[in-house]
Protein backbone atom coordinates (compact mmCIF):
# COMPACT_ATOMS: atom_id res chain seq x y z
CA UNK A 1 -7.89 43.62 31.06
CA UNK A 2 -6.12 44.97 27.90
CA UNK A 3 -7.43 46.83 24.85
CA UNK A 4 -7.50 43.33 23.05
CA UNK A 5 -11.33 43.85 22.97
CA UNK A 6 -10.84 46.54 20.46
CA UNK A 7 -10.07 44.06 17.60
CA UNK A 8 -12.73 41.59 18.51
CA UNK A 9 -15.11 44.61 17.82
CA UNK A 10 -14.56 44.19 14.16
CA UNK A 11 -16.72 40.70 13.86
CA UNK A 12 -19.65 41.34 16.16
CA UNK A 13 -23.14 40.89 14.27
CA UNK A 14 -25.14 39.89 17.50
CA UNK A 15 -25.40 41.61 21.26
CA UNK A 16 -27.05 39.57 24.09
CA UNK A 17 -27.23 41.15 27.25
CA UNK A 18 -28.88 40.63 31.02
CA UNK A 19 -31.42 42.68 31.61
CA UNK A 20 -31.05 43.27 35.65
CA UNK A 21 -27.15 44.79 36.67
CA UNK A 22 -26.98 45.49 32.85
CA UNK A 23 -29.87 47.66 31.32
CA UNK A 24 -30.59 48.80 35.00
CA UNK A 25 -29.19 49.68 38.59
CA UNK A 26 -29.89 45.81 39.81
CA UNK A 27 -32.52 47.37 42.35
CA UNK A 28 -35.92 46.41 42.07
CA UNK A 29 -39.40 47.80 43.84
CA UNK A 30 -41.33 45.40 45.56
CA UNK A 31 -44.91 46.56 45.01
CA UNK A 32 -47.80 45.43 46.82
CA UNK A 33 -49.41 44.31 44.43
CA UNK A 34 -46.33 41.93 42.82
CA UNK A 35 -44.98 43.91 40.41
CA UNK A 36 -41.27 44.30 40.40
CA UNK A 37 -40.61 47.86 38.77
CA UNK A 38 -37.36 48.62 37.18
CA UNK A 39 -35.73 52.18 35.26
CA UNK A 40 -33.70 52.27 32.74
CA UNK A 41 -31.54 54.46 30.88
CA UNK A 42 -33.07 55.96 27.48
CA UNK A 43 -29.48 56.04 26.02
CA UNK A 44 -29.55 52.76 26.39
CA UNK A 45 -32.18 52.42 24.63
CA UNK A 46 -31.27 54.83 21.87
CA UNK A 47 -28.37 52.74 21.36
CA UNK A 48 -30.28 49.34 21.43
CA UNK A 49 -32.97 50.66 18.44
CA UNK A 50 -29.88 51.89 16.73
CA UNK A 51 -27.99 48.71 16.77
CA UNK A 52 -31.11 47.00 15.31
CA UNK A 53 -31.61 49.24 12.63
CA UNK A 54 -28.47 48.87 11.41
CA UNK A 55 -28.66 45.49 11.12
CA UNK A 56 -27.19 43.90 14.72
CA UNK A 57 -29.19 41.00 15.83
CA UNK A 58 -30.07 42.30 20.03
CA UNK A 59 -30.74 39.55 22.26
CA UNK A 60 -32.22 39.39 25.50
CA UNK A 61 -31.32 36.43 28.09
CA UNK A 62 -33.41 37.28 31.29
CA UNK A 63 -33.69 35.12 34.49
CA UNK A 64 -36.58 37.55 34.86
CA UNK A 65 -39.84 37.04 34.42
CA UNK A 66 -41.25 40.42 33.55
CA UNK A 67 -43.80 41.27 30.49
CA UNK A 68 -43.26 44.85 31.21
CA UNK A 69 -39.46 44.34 30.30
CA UNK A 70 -40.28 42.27 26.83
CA UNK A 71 -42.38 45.18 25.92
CA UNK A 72 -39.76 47.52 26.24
CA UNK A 73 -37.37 45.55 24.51
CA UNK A 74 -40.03 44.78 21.18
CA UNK A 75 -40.50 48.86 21.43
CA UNK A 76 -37.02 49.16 20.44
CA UNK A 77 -36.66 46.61 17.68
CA UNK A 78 -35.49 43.73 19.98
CA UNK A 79 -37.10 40.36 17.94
CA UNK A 80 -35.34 37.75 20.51
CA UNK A 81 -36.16 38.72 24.05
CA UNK A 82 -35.70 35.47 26.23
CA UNK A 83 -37.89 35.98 29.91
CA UNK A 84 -37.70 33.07 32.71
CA UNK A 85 -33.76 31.59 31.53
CA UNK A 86 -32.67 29.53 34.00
CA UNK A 87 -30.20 28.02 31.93
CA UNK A 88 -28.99 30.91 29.86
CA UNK A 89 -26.18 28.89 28.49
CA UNK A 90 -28.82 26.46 26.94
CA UNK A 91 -30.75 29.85 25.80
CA UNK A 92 -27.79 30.98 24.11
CA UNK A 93 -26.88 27.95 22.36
CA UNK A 94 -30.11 27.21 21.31
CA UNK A 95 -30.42 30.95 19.77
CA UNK A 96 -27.16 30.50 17.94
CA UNK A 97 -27.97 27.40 16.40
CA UNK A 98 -31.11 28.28 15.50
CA UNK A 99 -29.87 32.09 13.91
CA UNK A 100 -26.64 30.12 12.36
CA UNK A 101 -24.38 32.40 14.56
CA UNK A 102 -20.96 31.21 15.49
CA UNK A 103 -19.79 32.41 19.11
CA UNK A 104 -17.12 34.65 18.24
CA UNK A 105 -19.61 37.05 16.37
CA UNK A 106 -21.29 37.78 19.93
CA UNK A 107 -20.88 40.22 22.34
CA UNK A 108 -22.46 39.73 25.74
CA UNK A 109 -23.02 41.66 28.56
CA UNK A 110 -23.39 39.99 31.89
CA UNK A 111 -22.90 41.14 35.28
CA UNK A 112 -23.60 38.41 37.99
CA UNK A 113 -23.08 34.34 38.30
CA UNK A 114 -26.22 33.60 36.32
CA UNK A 115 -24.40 34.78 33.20
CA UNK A 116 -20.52 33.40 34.22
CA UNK A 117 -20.44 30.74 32.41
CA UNK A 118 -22.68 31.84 29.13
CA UNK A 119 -19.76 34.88 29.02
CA UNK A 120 -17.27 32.36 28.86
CA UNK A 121 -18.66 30.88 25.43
CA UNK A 122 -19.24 34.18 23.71
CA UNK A 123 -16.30 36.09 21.45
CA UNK A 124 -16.71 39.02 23.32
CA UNK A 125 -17.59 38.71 27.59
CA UNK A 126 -17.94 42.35 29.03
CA UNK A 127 -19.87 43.82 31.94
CA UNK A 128 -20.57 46.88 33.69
CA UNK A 129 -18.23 48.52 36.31
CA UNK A 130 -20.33 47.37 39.14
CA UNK A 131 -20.42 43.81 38.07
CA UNK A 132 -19.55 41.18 40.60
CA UNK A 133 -16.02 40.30 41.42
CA UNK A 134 -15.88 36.63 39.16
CA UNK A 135 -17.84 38.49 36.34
CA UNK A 136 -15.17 41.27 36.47
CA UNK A 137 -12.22 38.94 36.51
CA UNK A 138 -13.57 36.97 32.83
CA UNK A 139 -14.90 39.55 31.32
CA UNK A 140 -12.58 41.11 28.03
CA UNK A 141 -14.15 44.10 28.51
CA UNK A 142 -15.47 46.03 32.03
CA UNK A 143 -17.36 48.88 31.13
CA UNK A 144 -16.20 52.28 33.05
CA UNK A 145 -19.92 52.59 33.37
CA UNK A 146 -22.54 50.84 35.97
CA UNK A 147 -25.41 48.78 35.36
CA UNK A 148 -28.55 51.10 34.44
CA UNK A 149 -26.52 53.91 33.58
CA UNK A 150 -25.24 53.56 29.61
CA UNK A 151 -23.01 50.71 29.99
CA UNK A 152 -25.27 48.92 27.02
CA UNK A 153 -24.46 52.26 25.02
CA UNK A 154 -21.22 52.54 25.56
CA UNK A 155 -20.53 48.88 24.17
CA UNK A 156 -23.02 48.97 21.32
CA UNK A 157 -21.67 52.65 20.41
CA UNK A 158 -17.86 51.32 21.12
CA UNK A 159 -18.87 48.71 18.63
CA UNK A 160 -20.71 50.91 15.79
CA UNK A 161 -17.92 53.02 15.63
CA UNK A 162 -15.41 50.71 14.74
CA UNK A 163 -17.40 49.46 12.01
CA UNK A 164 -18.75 52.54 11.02
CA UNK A 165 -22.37 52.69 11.48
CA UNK A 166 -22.53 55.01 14.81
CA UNK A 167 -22.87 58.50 13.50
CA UNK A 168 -23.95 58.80 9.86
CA UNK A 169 -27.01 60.49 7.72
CA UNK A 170 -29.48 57.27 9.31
CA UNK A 171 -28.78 57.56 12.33
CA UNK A 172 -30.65 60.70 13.50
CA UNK A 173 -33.90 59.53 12.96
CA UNK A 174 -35.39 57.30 15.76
């Protein structure tokens, strides 16, 4: 992995990212009632808003099934939030054609085999540090962060910085 991902920074309009690995630790708590509960990181989350205020389209492409995690994501802006993707390169597709996005505008954020092959189609494949081994070995970018703790912000904030939109008069409000 180079700094080649730098320049690609420069024509990203649209983020999709995993939600499990990526927005949190990858652990989930069983509880006895069937609810699978999650954390995540409010930076994250800062970031995410931010991104969508300024205009970035946020995607979500989740194998998971969760309403609680759709709910978060409409909280913070998030208009495309994609639960039960068992196909996420069929998901993506679809939400590019449908948006009139061309690949090389996206960055996505992926960190196990479910998203392999949907990371190989976008202009910009990065993951977190503690992404599996074939994720880590396609991806343009590797995060030095893990899953669940700011790797989202650190690419979206990577990202508004190069095009200018990270720290300005706007962005202080949330």
């Amino acid at each position: 992995m180079s700094d080649n991902y730098k320049t690609k920074l420069n024509d990203i309009t649209t983020f999709c990212f995993d939600v499990d690995g990526v927005f949190t630790d990858g652990i989930v708590i069983l509880s006895t009632d069937g609810d699978q509960l999650r954390t995540a990181n409010v930076r994250d989350g800062y970031a995410v808003q931010l991104a969508a205020k300024k205009g970035y389209r946020v995607a979500i492409i989740t194998g998971g099934r969760s309403e609680a995690v759709k709910k978060r994501f409409e909280g913070l802006g998030v208009k495309d939030v994609f639960l039960s993707s068992s196909n996420k390169v069929k998901v993506f597709n679809d939400y590019l054609a449908k948006e009139g996005i061309k690949a090389d505008e996206v960055c996505y954020m992926g960190d196990d085999i479910p998203d392999y092959r949907v990371m190989g189609m976008a202009g910009l494949a990065t993951c977190p540090n503690d992404a599996a081994p074939e994720i880590r070995e396609i991806a343009d970018y590797i995060s030095p962060v893990n899953g669940g703790k700011g790797c989202v912000r650190d690419i979206l904030e990577q990202t508004m910085k190069v095009q200018g939109k990270w720290f300005d008069d706007e962005s202080h409000e949330w």
